[in-house]
C-alpha atoms as a PDB file:
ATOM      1  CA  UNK A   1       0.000   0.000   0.000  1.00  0.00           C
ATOM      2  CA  UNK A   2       3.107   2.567   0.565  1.00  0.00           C
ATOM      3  CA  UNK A   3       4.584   1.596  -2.462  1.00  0.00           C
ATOM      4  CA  UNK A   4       1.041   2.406  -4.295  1.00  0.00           C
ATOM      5  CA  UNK A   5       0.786   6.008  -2.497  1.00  0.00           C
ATOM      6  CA  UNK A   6       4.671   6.382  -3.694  1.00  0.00           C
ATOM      7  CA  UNK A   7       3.654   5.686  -7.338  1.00  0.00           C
ATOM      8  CA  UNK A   8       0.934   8.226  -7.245  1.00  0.00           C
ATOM      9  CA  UNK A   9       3.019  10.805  -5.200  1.00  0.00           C
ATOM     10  CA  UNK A  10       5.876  10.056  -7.973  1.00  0.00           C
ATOM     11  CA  UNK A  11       3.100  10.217 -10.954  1.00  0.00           C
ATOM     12  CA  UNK A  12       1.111  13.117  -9.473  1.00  0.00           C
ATOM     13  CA  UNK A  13       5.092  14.860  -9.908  1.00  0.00           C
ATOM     14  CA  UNK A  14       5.655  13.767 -13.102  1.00  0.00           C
ATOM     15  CA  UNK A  15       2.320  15.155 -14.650  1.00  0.00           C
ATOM     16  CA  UNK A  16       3.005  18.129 -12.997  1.00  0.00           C
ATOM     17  CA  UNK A  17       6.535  18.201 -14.675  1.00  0.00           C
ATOM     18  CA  UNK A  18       5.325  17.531 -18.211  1.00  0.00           C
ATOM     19  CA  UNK A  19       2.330  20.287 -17.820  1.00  0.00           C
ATOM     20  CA  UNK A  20       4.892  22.771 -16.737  1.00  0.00           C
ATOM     21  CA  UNK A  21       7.482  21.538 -19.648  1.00  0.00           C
ATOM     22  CA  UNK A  22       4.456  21.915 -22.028  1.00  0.00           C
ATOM     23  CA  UNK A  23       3.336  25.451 -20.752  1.00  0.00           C
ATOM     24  CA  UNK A  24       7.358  26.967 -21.081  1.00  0.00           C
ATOM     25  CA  UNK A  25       7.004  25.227 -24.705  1.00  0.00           C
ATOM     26  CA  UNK A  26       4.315  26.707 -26.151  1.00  0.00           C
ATOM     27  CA  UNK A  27       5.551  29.996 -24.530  1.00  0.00           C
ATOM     28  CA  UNK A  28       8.840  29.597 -26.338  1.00  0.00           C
ATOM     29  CA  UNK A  29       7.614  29.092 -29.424  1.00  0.00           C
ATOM     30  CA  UNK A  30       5.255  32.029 -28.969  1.00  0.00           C
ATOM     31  CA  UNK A  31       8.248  34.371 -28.005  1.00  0.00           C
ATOM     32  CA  UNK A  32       9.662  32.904 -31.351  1.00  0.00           C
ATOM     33  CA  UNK A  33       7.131  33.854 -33.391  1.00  0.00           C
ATOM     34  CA  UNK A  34       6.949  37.913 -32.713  1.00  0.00           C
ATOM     35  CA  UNK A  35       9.772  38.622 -34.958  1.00  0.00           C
ATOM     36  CA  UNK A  36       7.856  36.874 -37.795  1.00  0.00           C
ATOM     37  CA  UNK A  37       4.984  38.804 -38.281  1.00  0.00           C
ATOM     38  CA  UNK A  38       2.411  40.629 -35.426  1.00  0.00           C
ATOM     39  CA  UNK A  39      -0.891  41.102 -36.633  1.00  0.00           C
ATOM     40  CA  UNK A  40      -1.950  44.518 -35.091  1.00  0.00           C
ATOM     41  CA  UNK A  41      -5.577  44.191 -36.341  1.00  0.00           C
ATOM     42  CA  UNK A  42      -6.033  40.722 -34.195  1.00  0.00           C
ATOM     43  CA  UNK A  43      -4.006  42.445 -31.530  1.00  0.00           C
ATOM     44  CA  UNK A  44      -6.361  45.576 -31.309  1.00  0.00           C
ATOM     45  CA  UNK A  45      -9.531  43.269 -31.557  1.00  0.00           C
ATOM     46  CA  UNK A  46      -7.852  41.334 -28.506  1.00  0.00           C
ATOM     47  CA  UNK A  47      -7.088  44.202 -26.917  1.00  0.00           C
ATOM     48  CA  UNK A  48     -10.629  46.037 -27.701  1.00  0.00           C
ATOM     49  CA  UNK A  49     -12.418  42.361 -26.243  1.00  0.00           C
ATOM     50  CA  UNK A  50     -10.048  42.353 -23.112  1.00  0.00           C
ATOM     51  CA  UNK A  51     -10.030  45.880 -22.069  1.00  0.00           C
ATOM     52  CA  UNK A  52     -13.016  47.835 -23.214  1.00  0.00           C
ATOM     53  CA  UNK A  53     -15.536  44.923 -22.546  1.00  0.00           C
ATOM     54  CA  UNK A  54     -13.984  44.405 -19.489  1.00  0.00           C
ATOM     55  CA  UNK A  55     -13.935  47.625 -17.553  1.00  0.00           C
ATOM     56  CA  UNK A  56     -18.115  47.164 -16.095  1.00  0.00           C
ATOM     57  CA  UNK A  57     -16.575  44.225 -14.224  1.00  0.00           C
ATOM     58  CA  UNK A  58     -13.455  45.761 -12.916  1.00  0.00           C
ATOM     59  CA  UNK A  59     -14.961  48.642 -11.800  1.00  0.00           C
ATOM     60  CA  UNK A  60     -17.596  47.182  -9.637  1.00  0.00           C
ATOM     61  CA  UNK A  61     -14.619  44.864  -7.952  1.00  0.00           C
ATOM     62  CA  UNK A  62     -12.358  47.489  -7.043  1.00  0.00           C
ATOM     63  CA  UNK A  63     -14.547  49.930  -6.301  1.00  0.00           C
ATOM     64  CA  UNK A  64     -15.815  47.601  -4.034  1.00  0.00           C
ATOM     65  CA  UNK A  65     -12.697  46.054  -2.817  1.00  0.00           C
ATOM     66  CA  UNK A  66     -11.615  49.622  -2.032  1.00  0.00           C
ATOM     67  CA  UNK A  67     -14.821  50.483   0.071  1.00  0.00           C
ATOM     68  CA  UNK A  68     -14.665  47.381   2.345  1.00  0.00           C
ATOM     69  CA  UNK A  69     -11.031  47.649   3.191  1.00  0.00           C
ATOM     70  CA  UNK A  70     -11.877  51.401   4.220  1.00  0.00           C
ATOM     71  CA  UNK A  71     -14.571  50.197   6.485  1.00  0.00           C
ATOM     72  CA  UNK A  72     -12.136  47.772   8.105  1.00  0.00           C
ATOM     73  CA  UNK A  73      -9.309  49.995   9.071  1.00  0.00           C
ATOM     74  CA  UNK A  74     -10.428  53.943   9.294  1.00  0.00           C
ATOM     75  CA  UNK A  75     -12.532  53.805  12.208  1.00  0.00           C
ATOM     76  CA  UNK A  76      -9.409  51.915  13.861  1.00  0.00           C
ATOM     77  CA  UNK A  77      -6.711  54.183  12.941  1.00  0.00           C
ATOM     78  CA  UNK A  78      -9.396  56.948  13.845  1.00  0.00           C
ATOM     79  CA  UNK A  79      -9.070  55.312  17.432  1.00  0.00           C
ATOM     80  CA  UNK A  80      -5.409  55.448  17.248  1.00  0.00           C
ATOM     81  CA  UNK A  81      -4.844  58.593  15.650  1.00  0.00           C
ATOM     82  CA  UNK A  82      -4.018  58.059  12.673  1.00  0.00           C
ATOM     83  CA  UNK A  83      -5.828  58.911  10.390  1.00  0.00           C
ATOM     84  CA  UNK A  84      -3.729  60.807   8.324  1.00  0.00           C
ATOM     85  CA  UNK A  85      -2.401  57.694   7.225  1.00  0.00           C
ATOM     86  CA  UNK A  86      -5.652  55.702   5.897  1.00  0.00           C
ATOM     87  CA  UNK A  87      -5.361  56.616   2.424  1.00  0.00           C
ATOM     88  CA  UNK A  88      -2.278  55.800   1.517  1.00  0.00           C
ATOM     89  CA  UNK A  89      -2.684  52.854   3.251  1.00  0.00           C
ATOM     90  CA  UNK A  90      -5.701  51.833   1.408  1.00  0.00           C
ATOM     91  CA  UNK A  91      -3.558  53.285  -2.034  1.00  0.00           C
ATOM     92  CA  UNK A  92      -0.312  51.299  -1.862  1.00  0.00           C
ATOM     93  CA  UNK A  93      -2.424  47.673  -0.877  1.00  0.00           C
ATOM     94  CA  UNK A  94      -4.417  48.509  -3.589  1.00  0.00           C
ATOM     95  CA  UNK A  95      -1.581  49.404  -5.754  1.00  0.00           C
ATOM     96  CA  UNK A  96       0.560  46.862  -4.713  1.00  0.00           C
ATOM     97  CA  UNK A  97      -1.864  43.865  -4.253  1.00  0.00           C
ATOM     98  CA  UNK A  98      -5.298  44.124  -4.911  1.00  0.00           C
ATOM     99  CA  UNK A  99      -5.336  46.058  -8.215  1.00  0.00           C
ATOM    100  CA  UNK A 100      -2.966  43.790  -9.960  1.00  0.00           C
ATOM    101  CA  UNK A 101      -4.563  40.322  -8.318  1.00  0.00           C
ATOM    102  CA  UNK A 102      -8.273  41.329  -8.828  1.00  0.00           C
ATOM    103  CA  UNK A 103      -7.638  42.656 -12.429  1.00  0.00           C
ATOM    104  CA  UNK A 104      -6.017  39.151 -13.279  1.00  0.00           C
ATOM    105  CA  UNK A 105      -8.580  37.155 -11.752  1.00  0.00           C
ATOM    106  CA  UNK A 106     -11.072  38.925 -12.960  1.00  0.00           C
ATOM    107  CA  UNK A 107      -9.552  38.498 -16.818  1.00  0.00           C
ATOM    108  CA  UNK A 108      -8.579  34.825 -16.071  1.00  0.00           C
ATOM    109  CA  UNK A 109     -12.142  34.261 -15.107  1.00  0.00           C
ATOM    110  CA  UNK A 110     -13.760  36.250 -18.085  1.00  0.00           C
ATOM    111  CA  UNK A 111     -11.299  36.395 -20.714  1.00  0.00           C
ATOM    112  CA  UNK A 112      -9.259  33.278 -20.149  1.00  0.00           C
ATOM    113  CA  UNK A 113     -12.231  31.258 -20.235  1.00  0.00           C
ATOM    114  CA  UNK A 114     -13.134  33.053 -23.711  1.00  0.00           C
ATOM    115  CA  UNK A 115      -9.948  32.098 -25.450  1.00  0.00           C
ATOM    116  CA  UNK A 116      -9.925  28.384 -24.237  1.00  0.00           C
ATOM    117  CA  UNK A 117     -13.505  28.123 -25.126  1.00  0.00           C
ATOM    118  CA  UNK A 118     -12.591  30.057 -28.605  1.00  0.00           C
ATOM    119  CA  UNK A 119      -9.694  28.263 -29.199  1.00  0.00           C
ATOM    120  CA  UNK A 120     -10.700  24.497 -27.791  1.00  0.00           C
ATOM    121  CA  UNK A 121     -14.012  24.867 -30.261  1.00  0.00           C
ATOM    122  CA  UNK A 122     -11.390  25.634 -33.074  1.00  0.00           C
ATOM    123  CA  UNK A 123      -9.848  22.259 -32.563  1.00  0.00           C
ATOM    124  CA  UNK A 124     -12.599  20.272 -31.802  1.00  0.00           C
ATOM    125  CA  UNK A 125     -13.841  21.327 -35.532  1.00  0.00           C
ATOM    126  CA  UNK A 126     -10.661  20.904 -37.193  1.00  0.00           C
ATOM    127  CA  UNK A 127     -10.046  24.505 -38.059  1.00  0.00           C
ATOM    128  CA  UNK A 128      -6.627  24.812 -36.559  1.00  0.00           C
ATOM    129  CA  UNK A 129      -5.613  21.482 -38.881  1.00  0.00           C
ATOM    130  CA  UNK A 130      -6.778  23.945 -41.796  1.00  0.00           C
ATOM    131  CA  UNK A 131      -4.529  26.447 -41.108  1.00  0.00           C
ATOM    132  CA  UNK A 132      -1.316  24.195 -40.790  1.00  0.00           C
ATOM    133  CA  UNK A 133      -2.248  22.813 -43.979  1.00  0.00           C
ATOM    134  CA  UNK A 134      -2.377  26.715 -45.506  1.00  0.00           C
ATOM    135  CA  UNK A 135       0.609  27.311 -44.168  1.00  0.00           C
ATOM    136  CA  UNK A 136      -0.276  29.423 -41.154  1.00  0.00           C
ATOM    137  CA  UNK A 137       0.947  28.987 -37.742  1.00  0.00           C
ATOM    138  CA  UNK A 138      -1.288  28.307 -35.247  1.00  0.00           C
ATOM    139  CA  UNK A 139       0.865  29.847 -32.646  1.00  0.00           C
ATOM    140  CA  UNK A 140       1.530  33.313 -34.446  1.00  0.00           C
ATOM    141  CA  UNK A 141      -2.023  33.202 -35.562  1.00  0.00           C
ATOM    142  CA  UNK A 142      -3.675  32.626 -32.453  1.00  0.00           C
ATOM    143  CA  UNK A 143      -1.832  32.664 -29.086  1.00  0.00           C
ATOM    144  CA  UNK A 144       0.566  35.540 -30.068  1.00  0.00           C
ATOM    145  CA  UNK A 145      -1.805  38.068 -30.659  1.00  0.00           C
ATOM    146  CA  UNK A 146      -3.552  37.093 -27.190  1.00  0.00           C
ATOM    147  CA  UNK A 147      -0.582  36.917 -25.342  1.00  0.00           C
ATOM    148  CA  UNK A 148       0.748  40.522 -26.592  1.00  0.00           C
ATOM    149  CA  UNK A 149      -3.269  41.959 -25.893  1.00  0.00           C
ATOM    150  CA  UNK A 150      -3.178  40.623 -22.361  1.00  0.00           C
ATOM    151  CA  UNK A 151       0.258  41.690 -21.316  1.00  0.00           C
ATOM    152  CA  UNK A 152      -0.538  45.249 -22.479  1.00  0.00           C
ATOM    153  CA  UNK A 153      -4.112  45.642 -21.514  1.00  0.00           C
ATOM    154  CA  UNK A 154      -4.572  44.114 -18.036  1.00  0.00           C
ATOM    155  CA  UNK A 155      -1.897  46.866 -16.948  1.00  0.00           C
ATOM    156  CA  UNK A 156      -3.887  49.508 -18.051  1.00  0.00           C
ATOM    157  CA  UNK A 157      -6.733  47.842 -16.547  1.00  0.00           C
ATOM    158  CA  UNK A 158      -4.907  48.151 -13.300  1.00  0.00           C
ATOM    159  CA  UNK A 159      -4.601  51.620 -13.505  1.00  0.00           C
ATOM    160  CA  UNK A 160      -7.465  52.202 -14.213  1.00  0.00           C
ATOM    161  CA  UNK A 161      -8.567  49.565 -11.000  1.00  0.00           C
ATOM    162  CA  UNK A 162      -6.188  51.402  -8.632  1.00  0.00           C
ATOM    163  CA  UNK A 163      -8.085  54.540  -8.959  1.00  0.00           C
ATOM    164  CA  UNK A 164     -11.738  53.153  -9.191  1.00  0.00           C
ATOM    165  CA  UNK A 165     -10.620  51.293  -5.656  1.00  0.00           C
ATOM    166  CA  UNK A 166      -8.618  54.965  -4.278  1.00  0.00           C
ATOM    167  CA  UNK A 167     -11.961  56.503  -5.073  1.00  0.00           C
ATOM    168  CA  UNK A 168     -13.952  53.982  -3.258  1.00  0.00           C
ATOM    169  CA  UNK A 169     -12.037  54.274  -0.179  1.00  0.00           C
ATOM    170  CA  UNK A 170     -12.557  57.988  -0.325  1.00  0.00           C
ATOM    171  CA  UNK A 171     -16.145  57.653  -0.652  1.00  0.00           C
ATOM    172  CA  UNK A 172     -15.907  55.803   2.802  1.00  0.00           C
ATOM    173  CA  UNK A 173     -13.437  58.052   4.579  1.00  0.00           C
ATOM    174  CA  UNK A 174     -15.225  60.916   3.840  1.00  0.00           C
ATOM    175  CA  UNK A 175     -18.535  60.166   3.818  1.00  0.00           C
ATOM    176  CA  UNK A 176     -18.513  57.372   6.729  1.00  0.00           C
ATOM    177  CA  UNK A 177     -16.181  57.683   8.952  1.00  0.00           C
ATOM    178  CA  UNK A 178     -15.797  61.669   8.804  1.00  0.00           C
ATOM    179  CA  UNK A 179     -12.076  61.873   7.294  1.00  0.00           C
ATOM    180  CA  UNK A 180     -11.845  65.067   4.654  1.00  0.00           C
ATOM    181  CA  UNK A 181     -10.319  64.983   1.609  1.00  0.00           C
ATOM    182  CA  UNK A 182      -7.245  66.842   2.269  1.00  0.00           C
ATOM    183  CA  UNK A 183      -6.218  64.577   4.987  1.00  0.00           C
ATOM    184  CA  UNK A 184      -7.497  61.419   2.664  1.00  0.00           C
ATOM    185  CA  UNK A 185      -5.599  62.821  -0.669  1.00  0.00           C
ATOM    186  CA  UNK A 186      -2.036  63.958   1.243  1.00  0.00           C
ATOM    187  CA  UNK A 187      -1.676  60.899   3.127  1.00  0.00           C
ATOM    188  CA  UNK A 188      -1.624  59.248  -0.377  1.00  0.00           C
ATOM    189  CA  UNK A 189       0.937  61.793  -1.704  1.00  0.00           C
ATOM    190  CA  UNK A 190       2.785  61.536   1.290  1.00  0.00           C
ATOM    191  CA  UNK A 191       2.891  57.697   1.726  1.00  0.00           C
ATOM    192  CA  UNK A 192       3.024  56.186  -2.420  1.00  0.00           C
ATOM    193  CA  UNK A 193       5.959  55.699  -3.717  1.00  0.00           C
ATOM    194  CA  UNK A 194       5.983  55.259  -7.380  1.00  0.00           C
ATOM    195  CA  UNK A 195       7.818  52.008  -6.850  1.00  0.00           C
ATOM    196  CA  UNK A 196       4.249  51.172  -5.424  1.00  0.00           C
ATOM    197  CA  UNK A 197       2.555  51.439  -8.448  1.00  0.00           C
ATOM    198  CA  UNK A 198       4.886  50.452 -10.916  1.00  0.00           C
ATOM    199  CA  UNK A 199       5.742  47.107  -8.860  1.00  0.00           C
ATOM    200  CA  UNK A 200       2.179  46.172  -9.075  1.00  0.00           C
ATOM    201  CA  UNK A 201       2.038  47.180 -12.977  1.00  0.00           C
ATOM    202  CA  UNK A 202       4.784  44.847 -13.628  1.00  0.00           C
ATOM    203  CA  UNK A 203       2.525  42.312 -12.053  1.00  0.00           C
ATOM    204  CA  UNK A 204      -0.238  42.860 -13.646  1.00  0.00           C
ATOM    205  CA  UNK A 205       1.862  41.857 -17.437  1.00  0.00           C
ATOM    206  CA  UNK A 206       2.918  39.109 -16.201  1.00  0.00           C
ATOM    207  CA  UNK A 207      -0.677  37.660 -14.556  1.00  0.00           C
ATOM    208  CA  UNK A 208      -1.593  38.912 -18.259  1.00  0.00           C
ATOM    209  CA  UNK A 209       1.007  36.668 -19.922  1.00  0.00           C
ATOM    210  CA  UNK A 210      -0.329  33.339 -17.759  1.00  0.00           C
ATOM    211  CA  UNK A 211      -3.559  34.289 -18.649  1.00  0.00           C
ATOM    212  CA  UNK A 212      -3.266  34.337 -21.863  1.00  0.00           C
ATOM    213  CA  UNK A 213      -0.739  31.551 -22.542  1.00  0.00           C
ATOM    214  CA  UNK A 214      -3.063  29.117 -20.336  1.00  0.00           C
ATOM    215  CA  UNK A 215      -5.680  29.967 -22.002  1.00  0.00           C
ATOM    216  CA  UNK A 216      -4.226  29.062 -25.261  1.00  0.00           C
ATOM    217  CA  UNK A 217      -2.521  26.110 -24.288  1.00  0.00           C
ATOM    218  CA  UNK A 218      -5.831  24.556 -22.968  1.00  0.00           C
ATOM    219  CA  UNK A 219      -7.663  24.984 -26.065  1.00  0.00           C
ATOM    220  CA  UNK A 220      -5.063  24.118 -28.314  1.00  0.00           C
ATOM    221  CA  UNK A 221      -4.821  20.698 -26.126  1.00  0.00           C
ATOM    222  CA  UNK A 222      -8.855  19.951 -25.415  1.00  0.00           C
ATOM    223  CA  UNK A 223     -10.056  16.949 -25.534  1.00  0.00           C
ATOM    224  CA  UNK A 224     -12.758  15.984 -28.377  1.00  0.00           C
ATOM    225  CA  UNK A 225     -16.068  16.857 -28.348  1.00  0.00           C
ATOM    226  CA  UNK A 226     -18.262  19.448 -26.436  1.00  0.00           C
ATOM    227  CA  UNK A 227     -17.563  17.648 -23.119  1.00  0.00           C
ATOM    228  CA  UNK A 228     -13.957  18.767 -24.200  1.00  0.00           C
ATOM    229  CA  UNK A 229     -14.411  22.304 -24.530  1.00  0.00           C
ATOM    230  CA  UNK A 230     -16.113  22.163 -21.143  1.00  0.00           C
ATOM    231  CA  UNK A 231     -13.367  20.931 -19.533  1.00  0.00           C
ATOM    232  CA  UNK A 232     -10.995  22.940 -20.728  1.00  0.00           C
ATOM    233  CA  UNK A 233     -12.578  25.959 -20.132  1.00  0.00           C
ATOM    234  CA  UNK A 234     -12.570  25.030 -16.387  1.00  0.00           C
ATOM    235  CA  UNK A 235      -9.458  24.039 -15.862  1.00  0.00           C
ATOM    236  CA  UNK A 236      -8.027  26.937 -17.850  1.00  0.00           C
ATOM    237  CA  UNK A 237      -9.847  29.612 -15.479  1.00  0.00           C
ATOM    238  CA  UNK A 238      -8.590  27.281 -12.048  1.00  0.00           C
ATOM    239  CA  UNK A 239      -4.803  26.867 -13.360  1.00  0.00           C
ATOM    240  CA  UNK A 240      -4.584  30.318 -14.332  1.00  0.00           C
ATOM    241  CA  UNK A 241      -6.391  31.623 -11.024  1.00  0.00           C
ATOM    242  CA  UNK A 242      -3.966  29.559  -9.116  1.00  0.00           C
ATOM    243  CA  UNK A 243      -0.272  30.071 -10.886  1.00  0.00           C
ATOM    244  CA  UNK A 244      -1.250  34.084 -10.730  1.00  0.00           C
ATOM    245  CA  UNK A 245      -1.567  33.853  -6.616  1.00  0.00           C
ATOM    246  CA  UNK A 246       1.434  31.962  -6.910  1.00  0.00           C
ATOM    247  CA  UNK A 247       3.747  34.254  -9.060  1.00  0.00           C
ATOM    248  CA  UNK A 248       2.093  37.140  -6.851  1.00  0.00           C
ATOM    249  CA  UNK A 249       3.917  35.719  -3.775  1.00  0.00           C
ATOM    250  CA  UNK A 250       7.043  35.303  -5.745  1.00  0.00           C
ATOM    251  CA  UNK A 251       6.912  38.849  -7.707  1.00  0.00           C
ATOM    252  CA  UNK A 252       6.123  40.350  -4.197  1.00  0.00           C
ATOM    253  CA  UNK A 253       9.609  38.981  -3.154  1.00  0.00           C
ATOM    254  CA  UNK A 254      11.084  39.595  -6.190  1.00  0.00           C
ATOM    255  CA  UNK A 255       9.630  43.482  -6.091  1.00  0.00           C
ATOM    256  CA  UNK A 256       9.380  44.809  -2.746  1.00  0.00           C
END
């Protein structure tokens, strides 16, 4: 019976080995293909999908995300005096954290999905077949475009998050718990560092990039049939979920 629990242990490691082998593959041969030729007008459409359609769903998280964690600390640091310090707290988590890990579950969960359900449904009928046989690469064609529109987009979608959540806090400092603007705005120009923001920007591109190349990867490699497309969809949306809290620890390291 050890020996059994050994094999799986030993197999579980191995799968996880050739998934992760697989994954640095396909982004290889990606990386290889933008000197060939980058197709803006699939980039732009990419970019149009993943930013523009996405911003109703980013601003209701962070402007929400920035509202609660107000409500959990100002009415403390009120007790303790300080706060002249709440909003550039509630900035640099935001900035440094939150924005960057929201906005890339948030497009794991909504555009990832899309492209392994776009891409998987592609296979299943063949259509990627057809454009090896015209001579097309399927990686230049499809993940390449993708991968460049995530990377560039999700960090403006940060941005754009980081001040939707800012403004959310100040709704709740001012109008809640009694803290004025001035106080709210200086602590954040006294506190941020631009090292705050950019850190979590250079986040953001990279939860972009596993987005993206997860995505990809699953549809290219779904199994046949609608069952198939299914299943890839969901297991793009949890692997990507779960590698992006996992470079976020390491990044955090890395960055700050």
């Amino acid at each position: 019976m050890f020996v059994r629990f050994l094999e799986k242990i030993g197999a579980s490691v191995l799968e996880l080995l050739y998934f992760v082998g697989d994954v640095m593959l396909l982004f290889i041969a990606a990386i290889k293909q933008l000197p060939v030729k980058i197709r803006l007008r699939h980039v732009v459409n990419q970019m149009s999908h993943l930013g523009v359609d996405s911003l109703p769903i980013v601003s209701l998280t962070l402007t929400f995300t920035g509202m609660v964690m107000t409500l959990q600390i100002a009415n403390e640091f009120i007790k303790m005096g300080a706060e002249s310090t709440v909003g550039g707290i509630v900035a640099i988590a935001i900035g440094r954290e939150l924005g960057p890990v929201l906005v890339g579950v948030v497009a794991a969960g909504r555009v990832g999905s899309a492209m392994t359900a776009e891409i998987s449904t592609m296979k299943v009928t063949e259509q990627i077949d057809a454009l090896r046989v015209m001579g097309t690469n399927p990686i230049g064609y499809l993940v390449v475009p993708r991968m460049l529109a995530c990377m560039l987009m999700v960090p403006v979608l940060t941005i754009y998050g980081d001040l939707i959540g800012v403004a959310g806090g100040w709704l709740v400092a001012k109008f809640y718990s009694g803290i004025s603007t001035y106080v709210y705005v200086n602590s954040i120009s006294t506190y941020v560092a631009l090292n705050d923001m950019l850190g979590g920007l250079v986040k953001a591109s990279a939860f972009g990039g596993v987005t993206a190349i997860l995505g990809c990867y699953y549809g290219m490699n779904a199994p046949d049939g609608a069952e198939g497309v299914g299943k890839a969809t969901t297991r793009s949306v949890v692997s990507a979920i779960v590698v992006i809290f996992m470079f976020n620890v390491l990044l955090s390291m890395f960055l700050y």
